[in-house]
Every structure is written in structure tokens, then in C-alpha cells.
PDB file of N, CA and C in Angstrom:
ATOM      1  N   UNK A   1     143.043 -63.016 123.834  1.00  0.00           N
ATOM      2  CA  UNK A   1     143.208 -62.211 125.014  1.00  0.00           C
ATOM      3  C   UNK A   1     144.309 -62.738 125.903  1.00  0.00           C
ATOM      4  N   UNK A   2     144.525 -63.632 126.265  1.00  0.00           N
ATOM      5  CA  UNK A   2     145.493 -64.824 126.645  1.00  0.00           C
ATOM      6  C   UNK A   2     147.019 -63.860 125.910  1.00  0.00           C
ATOM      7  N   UNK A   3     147.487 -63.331 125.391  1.00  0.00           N
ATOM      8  CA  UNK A   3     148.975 -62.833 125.439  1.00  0.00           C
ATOM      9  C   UNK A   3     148.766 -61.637 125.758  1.00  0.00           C
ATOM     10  N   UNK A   4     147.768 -60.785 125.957  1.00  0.00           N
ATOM     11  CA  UNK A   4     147.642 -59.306 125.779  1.00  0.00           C
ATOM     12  C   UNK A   4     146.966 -59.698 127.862  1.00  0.00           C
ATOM     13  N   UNK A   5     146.542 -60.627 128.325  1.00  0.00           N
ATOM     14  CA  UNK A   5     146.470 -60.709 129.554  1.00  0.00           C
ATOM     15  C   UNK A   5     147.808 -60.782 130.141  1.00  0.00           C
ATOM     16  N   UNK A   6     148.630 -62.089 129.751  1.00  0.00           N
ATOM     17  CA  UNK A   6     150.202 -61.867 130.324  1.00  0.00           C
ATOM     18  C   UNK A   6     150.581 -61.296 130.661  1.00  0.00           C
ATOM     19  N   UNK A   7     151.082 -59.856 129.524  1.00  0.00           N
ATOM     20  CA  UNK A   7     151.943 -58.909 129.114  1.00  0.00           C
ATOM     21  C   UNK A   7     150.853 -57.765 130.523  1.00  0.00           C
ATOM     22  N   UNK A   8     149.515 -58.070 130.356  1.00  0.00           N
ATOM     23  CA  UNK A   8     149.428 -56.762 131.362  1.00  0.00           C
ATOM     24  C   UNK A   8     149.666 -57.533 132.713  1.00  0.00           C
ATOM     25  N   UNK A   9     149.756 -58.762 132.696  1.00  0.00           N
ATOM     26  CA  UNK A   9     150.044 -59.279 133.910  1.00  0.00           C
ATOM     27  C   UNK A   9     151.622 -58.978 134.475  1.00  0.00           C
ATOM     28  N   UNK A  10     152.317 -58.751 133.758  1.00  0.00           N
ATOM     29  CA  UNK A  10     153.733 -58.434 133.765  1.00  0.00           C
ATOM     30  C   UNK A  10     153.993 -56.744 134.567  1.00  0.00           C
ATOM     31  N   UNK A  11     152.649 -56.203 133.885  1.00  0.00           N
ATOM     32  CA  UNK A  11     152.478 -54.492 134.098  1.00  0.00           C
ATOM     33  C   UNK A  11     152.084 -54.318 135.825  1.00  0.00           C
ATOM     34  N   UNK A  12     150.955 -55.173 135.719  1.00  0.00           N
ATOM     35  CA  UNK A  12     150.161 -54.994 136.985  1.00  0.00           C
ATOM     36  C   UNK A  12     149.210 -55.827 137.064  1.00  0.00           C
ATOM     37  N   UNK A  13     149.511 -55.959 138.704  1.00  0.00           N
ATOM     38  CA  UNK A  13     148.520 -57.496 139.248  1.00  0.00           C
ATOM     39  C   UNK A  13     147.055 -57.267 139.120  1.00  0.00           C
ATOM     40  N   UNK A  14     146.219 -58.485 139.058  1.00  0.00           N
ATOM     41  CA  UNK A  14     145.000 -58.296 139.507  1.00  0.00           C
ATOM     42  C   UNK A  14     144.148 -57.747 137.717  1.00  0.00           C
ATOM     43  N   UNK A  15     144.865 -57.579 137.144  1.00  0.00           N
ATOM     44  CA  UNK A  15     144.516 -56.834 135.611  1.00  0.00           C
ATOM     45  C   UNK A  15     144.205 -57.575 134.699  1.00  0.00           C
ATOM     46  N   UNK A  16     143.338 -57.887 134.401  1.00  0.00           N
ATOM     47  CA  UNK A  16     142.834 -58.851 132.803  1.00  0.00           C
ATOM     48  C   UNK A  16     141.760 -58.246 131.955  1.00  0.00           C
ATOM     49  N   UNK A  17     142.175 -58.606 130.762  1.00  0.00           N
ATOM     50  CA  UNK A  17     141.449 -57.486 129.644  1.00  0.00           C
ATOM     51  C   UNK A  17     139.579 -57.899 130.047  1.00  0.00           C
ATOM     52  N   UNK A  18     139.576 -58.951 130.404  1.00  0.00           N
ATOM     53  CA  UNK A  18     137.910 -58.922 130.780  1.00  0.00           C
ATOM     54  C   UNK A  18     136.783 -58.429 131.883  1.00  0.00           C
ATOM     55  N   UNK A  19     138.204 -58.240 132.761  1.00  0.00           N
ATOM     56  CA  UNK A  19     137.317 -57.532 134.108  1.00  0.00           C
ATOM     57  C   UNK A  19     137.592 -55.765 133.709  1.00  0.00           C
ATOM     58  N   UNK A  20     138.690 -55.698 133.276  1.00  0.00           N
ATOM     59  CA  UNK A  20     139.474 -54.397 132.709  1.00  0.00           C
ATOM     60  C   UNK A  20     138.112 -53.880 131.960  1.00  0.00           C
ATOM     61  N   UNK A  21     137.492 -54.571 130.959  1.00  0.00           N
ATOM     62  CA  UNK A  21     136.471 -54.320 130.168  1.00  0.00           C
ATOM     63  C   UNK A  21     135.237 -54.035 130.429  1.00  0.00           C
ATOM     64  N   UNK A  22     135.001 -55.184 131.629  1.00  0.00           N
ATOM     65  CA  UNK A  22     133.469 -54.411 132.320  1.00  0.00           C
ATOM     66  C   UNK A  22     133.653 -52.944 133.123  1.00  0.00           C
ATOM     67  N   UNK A  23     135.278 -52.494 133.919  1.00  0.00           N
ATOM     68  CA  UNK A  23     135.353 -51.712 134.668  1.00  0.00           C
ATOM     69  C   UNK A  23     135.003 -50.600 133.697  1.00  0.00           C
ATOM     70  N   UNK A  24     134.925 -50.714 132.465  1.00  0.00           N
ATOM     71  CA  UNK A  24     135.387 -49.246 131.790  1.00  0.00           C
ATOM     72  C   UNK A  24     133.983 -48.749 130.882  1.00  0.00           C
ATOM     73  N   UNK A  25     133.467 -50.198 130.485  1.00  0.00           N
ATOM     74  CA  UNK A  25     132.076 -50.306 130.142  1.00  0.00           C
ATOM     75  C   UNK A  25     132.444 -50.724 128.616  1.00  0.00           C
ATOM     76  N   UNK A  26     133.521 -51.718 128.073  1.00  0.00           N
ATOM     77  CA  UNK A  26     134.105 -51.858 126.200  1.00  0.00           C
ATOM     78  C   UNK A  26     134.121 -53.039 126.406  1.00  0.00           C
ATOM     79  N   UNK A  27     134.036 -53.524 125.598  1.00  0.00           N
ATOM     80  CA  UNK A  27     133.650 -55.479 125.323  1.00  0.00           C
ATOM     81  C   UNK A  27     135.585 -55.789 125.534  1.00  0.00           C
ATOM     82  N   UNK A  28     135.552 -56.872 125.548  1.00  0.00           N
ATOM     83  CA  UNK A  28     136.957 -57.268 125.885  1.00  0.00           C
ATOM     84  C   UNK A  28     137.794 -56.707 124.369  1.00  0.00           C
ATOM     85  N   UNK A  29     136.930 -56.750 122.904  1.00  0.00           N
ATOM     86  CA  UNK A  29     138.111 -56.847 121.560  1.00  0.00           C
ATOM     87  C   UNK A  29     138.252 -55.128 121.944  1.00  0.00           C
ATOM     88  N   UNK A  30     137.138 -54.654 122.112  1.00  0.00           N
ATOM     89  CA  UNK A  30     137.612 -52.985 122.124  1.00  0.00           C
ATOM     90  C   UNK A  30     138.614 -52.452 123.054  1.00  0.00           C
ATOM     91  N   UNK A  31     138.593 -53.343 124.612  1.00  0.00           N
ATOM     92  CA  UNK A  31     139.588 -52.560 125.226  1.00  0.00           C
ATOM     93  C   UNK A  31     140.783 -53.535 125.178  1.00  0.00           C
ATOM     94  N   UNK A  32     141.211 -54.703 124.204  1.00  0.00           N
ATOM     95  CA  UNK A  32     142.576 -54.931 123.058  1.00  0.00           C
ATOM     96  C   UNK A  32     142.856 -53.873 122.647  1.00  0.00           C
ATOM     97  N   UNK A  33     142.181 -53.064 121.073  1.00  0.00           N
ATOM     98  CA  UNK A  33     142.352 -52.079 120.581  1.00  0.00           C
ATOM     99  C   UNK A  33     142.873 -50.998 121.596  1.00  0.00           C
ATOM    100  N   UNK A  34     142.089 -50.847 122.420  1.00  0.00           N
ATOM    101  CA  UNK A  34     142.606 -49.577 123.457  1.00  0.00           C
ATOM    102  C   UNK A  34     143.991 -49.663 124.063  1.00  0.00           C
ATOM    103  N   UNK A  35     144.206 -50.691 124.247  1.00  0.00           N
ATOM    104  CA  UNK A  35     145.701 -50.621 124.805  1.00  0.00           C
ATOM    105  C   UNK A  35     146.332 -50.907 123.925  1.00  0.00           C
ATOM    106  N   UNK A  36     146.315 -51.862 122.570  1.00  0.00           N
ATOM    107  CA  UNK A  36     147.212 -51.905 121.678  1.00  0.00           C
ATOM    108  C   UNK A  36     147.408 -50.505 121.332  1.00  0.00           C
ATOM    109  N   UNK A  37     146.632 -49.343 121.102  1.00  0.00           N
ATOM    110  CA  UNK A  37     146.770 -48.125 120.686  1.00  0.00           C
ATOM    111  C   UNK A  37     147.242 -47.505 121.758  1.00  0.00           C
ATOM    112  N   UNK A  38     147.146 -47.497 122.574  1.00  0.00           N
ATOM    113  CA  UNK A  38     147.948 -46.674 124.097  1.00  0.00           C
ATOM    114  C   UNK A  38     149.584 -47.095 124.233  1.00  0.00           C
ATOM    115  N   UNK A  39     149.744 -48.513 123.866  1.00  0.00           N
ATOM    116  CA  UNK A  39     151.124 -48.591 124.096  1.00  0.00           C
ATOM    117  C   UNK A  39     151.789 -48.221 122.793  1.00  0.00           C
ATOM    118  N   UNK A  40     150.985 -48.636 121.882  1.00  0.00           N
ATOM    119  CA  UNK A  40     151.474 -47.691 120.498  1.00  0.00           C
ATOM    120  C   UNK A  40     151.960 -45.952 120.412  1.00  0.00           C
ATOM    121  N   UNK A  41     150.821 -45.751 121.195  1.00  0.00           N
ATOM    122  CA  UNK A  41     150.786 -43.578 121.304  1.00  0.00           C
ATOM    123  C   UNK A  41     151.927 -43.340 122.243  1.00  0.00           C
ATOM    124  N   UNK A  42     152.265 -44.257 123.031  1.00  0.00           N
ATOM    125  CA  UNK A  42     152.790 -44.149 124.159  1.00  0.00           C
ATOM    126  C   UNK A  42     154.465 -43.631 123.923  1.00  0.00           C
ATOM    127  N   UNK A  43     155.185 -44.731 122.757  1.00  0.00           N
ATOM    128  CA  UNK A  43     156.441 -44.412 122.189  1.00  0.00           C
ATOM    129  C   UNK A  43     156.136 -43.011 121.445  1.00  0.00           C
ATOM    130  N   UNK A  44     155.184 -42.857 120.580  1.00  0.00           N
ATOM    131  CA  UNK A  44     155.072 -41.261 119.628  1.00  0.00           C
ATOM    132  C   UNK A  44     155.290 -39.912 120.497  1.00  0.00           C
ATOM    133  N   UNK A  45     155.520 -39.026 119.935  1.00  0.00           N
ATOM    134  CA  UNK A  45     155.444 -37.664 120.046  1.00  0.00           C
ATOM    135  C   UNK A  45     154.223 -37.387 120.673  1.00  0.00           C
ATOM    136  N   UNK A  46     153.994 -36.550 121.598  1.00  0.00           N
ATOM    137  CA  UNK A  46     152.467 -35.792 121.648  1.00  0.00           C
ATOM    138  C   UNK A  46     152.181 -36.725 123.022  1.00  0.00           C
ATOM    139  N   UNK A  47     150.777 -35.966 123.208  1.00  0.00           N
ATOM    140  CA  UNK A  47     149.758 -37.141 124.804  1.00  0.00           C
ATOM    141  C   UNK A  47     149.562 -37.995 124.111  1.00  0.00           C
ATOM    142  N   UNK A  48     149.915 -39.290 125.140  1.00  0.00           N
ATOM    143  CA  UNK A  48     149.750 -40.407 124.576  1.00  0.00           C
ATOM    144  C   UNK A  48     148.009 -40.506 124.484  1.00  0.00           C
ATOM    145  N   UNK A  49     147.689 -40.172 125.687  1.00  0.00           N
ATOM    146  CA  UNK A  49     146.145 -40.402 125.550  1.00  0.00           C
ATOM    147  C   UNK A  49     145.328 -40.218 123.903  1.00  0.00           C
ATOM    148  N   UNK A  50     145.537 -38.902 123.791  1.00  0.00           N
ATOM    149  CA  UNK A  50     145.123 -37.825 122.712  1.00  0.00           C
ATOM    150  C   UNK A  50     145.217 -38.963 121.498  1.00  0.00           C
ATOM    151  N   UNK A  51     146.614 -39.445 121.328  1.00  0.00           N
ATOM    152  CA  UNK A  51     147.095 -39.920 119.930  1.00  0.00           C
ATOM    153  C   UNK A  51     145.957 -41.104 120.163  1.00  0.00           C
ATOM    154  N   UNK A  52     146.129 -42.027 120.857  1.00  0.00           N
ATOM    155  CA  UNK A  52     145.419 -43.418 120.825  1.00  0.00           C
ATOM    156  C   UNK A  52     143.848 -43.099 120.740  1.00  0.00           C
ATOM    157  N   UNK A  53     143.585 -41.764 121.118  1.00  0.00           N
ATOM    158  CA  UNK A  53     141.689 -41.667 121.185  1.00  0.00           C
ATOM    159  C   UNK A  53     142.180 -41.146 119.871  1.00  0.00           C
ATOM    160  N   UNK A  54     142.730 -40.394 119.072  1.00  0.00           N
ATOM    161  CA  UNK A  54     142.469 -39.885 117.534  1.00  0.00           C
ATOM    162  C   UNK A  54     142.573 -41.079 116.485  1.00  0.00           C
ATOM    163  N   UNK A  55     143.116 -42.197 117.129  1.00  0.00           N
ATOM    164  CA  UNK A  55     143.383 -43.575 115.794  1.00  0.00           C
ATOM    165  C   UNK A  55     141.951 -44.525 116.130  1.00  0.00           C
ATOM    166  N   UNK A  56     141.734 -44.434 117.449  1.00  0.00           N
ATOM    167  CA  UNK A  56     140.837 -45.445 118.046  1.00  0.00           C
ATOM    168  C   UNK A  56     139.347 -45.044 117.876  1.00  0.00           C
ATOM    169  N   UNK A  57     139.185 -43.656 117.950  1.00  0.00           N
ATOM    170  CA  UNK A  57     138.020 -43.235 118.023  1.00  0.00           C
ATOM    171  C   UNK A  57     137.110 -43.052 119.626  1.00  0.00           C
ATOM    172  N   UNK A  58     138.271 -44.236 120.498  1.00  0.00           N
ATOM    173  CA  UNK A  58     137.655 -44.206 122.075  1.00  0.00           C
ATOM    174  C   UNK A  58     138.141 -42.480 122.539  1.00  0.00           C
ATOM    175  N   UNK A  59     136.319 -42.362 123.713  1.00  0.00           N
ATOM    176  CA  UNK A  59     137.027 -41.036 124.046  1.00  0.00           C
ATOM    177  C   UNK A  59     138.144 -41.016 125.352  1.00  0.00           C
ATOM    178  N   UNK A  60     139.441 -39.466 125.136  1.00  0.00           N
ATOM    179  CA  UNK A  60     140.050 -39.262 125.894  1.00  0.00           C
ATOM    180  C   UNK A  60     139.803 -40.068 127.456  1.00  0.00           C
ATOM    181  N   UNK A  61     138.895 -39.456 127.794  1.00  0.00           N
ATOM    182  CA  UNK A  61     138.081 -40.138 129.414  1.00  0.00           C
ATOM    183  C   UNK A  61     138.419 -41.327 129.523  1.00  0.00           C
ATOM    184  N   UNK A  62     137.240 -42.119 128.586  1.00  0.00           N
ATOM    185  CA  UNK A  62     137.630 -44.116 128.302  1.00  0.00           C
ATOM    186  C   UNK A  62     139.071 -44.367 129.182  1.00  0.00           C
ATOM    187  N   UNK A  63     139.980 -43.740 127.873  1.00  0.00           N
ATOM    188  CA  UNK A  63     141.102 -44.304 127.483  1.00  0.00           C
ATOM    189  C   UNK A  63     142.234 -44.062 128.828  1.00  0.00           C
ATOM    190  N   UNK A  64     141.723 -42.354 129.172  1.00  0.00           N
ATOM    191  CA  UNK A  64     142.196 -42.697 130.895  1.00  0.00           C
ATOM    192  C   UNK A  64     142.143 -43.531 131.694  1.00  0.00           C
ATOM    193  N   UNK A  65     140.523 -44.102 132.048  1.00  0.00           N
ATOM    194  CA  UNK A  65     140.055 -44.516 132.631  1.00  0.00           C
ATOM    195  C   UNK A  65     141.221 -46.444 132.756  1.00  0.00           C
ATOM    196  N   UNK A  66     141.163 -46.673 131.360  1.00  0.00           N
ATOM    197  CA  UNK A  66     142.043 -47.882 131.049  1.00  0.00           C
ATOM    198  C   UNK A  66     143.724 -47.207 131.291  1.00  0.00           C
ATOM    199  N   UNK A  67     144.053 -46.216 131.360  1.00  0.00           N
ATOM    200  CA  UNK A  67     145.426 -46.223 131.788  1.00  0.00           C
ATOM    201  C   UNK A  67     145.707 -46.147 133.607  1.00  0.00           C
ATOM    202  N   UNK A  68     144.363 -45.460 134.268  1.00  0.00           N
ATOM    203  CA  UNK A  68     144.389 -45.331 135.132  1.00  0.00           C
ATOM    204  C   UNK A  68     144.491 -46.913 136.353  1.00  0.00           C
ATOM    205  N   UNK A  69     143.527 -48.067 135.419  1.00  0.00           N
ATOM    206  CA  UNK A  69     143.262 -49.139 135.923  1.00  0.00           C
ATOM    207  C   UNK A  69     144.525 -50.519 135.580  1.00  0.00           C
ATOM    208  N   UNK A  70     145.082 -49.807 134.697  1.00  0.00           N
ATOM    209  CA  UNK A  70     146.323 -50.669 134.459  1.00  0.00           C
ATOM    210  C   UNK A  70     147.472 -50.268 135.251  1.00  0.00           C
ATOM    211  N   UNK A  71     147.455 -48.722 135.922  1.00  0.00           N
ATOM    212  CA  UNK A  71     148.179 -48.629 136.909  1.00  0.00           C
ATOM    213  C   UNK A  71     149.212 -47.256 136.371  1.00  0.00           C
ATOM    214  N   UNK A  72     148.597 -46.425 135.613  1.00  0.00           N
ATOM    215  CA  UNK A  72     148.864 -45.044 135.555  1.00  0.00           C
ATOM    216  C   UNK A  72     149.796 -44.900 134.134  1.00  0.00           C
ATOM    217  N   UNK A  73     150.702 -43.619 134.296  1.00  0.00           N
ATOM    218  CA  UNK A  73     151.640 -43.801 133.411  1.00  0.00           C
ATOM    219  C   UNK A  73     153.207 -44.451 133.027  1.00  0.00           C
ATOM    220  N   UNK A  74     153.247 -44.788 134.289  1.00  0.00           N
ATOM    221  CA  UNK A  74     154.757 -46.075 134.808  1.00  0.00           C
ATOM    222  C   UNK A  74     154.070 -47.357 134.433  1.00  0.00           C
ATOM    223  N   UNK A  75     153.346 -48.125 134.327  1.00  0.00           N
ATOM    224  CA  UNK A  75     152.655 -49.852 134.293  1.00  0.00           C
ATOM    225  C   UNK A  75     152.517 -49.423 132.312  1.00  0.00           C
ATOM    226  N   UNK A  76     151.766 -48.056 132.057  1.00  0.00           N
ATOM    227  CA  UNK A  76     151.795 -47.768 130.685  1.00  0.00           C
ATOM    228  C   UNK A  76     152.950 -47.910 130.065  1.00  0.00           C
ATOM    229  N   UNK A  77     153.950 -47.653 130.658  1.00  0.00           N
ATOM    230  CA  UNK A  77     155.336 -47.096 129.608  1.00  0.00           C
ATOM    231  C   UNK A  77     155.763 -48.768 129.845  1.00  0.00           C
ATOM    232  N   UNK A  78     155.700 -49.502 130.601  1.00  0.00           N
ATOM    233  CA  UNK A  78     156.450 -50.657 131.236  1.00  0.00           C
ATOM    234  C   UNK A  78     155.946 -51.499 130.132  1.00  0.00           C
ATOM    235  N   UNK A  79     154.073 -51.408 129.858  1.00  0.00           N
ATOM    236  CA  UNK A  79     153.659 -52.231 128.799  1.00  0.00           C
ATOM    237  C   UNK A  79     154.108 -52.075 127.230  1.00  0.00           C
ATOM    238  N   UNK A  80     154.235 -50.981 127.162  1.00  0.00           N
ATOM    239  CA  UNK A  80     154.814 -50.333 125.861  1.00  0.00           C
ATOM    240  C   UNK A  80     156.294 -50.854 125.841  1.00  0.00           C
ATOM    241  N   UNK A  81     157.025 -51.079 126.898  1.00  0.00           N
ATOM    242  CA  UNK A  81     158.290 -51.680 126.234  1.00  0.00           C
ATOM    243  C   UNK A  81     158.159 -53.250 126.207  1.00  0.00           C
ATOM    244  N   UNK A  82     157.384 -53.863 126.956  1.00  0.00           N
ATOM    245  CA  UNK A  82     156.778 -55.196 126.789  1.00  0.00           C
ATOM    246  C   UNK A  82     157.044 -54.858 125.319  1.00  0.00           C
ATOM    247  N   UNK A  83     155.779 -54.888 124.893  1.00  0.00           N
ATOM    248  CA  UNK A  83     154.964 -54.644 123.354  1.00  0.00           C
ATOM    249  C   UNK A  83     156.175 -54.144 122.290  1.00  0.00           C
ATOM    250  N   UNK A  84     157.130 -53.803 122.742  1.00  0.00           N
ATOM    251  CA  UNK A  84     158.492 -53.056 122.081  1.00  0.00           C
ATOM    252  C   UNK A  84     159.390 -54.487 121.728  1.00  0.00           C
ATOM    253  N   UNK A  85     159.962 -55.598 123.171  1.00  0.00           N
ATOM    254  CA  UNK A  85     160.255 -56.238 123.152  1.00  0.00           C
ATOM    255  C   UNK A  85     159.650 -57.929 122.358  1.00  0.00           C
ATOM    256  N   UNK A  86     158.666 -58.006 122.442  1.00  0.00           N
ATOM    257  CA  UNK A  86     157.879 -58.514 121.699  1.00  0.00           C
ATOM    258  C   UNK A  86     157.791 -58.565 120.327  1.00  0.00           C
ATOM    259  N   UNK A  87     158.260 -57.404 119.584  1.00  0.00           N
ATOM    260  CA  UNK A  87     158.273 -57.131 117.861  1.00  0.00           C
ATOM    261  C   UNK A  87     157.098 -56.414 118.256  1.00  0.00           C
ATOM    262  N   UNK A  88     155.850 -55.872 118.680  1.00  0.00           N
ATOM    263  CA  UNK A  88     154.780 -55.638 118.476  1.00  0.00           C
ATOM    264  C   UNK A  88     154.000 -56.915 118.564  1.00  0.00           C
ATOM    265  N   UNK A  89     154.236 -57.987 118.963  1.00  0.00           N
ATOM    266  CA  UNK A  89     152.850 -59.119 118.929  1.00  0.00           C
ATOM    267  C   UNK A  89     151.758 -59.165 118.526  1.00  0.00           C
ATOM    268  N   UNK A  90     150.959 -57.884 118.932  1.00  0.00           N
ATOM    269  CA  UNK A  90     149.829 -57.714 118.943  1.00  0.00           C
ATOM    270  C   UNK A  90     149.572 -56.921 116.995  1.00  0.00           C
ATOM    271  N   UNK A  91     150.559 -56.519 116.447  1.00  0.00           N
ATOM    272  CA  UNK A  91     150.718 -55.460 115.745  1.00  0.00           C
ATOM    273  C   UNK A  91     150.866 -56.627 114.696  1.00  0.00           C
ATOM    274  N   UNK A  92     151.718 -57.800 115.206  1.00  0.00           N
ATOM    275  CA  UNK A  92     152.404 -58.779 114.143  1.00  0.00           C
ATOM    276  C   UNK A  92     151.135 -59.982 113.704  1.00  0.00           C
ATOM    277  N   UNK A  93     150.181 -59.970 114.922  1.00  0.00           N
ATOM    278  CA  UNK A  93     149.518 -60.834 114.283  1.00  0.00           C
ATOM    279  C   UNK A  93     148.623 -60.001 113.682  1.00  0.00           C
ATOM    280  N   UNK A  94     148.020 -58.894 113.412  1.00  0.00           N
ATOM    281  CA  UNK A  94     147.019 -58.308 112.775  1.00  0.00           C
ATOM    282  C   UNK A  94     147.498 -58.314 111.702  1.00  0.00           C
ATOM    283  N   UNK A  95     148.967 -57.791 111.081  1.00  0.00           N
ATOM    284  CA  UNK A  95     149.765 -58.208 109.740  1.00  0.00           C
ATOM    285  C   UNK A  95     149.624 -59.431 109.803  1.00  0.00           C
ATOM    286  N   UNK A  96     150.173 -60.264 110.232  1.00  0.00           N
ATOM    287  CA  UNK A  96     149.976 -61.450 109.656  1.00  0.00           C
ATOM    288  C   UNK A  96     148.599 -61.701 109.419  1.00  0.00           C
ATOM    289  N   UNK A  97     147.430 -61.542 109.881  1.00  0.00           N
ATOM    290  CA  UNK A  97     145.996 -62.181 109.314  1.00  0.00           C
ATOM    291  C   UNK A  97     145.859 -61.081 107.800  1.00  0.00           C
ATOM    292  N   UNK A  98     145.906 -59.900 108.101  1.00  0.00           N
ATOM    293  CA  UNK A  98     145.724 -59.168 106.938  1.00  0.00           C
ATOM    294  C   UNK A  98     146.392 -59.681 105.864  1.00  0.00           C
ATOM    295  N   UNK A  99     147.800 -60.074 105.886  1.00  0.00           N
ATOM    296  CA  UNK A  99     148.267 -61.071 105.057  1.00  0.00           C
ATOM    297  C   UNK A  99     148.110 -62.020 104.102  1.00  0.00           C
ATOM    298  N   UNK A 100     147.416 -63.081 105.130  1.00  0.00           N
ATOM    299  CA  UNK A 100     146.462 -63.996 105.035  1.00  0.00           C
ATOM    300  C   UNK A 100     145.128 -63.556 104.074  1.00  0.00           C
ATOM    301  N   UNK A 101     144.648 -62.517 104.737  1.00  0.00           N
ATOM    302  CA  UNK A 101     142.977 -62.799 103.594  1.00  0.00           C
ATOM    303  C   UNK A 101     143.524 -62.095 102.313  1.00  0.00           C
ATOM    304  N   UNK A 102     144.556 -60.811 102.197  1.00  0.00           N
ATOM    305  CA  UNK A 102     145.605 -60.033 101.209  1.00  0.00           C
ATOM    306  C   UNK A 102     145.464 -61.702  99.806  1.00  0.00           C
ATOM    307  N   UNK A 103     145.936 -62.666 100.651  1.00  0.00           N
ATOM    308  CA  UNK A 103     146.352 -63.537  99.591  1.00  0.00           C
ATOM    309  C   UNK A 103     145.524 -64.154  98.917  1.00  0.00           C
ATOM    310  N   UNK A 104     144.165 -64.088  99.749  1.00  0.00           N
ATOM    311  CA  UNK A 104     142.920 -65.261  98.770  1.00  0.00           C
ATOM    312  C   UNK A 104     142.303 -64.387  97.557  1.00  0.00           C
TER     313      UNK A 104
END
């Protein structure tokens, strides 16, 4: 949680994936997923919302609710180029572990 706190610390003050998590009612790994998928939907075609609740399975509402508390759709797009600049971080270590068990 510690790089995915940073990066929203970069977005907007006062924001960490664990208080972020009780506000919304998702354990801290689910609302990871939620924003890794929001800043993901965010570059695509289409509502970003829409795309990230159709990969994630979280509903539309939720997933507002976490764009709304990170500080709308400007702190969203700001994190998404974070996450752009980064390689994907969040994207690179899930390849890399998949990687990892890929090989045993």
C-alpha cells in the first residue's frame, strides 16, 4: 500500500488507501484494485467509471464514491498520469509476481 499511498499522496492530501477503504466500506487490497482499474479506465475510450466497474466487478456507485474521495475527475486524471509515468508500477509488479509463480 506504501507506493499506491504516495502516488495518491501526490493526487490529494489527507488520502490513504486505508482510511480511503473504511470511507467506502472495501478492505484496503480491494480499493488497490479499484484505483489501479480507475486509473487504468481512465486513459481508455468510454466512462472511465463504467470500464473499471466492468473489469473489477465493483459497483458504478463504489467506484464513484472512490473517485469522488480522491478528489474528483482532475486528482483522477493527475493519478493516471502518475501511474503512466511510473511504467504502470502497480501493473509491473502484478507481471512480475505472475511471472514468478508462471516459472515454478
Amino acid at each position: 500500500m506504501g507506493m499506491l499511498d504516495d502516488l495518491l499522496g501526490q493526487v490529494s492530501q489527507n488520502v490513504d488507501v486505508k482510511n480511503l477503504a473504511a470511507k467506502v466500506g472495501l478492505s484496503p487490497e480491494q480499493v488497490e484494485q479499484a484505483i489501479q482499474a480507475l486509473g487504468q479506465a481512465h486513459a481508455a475510450p468510454g466512462d472511465t467509471v463504467g470500464t473499471a466497474a466492468a473489469s473489477t466487478g465493483f459497483s458504478a456507485e463504489t467506484l464513484q464514491q472512490i473517485v469522488a474521495q480522491i478528489g474528483g475527475e482532475g486528482a483522477l486524471a493527475k493519478f493516471a498520469g502518475l501511474l503512466g509515468e511510473q511504467g504502470g508500477v502497480l501493473g509491473q509488479l502484478g507481471t512480475l509476481a505472475s511471472g514468478f509463480f508462471a516459472k515454478r
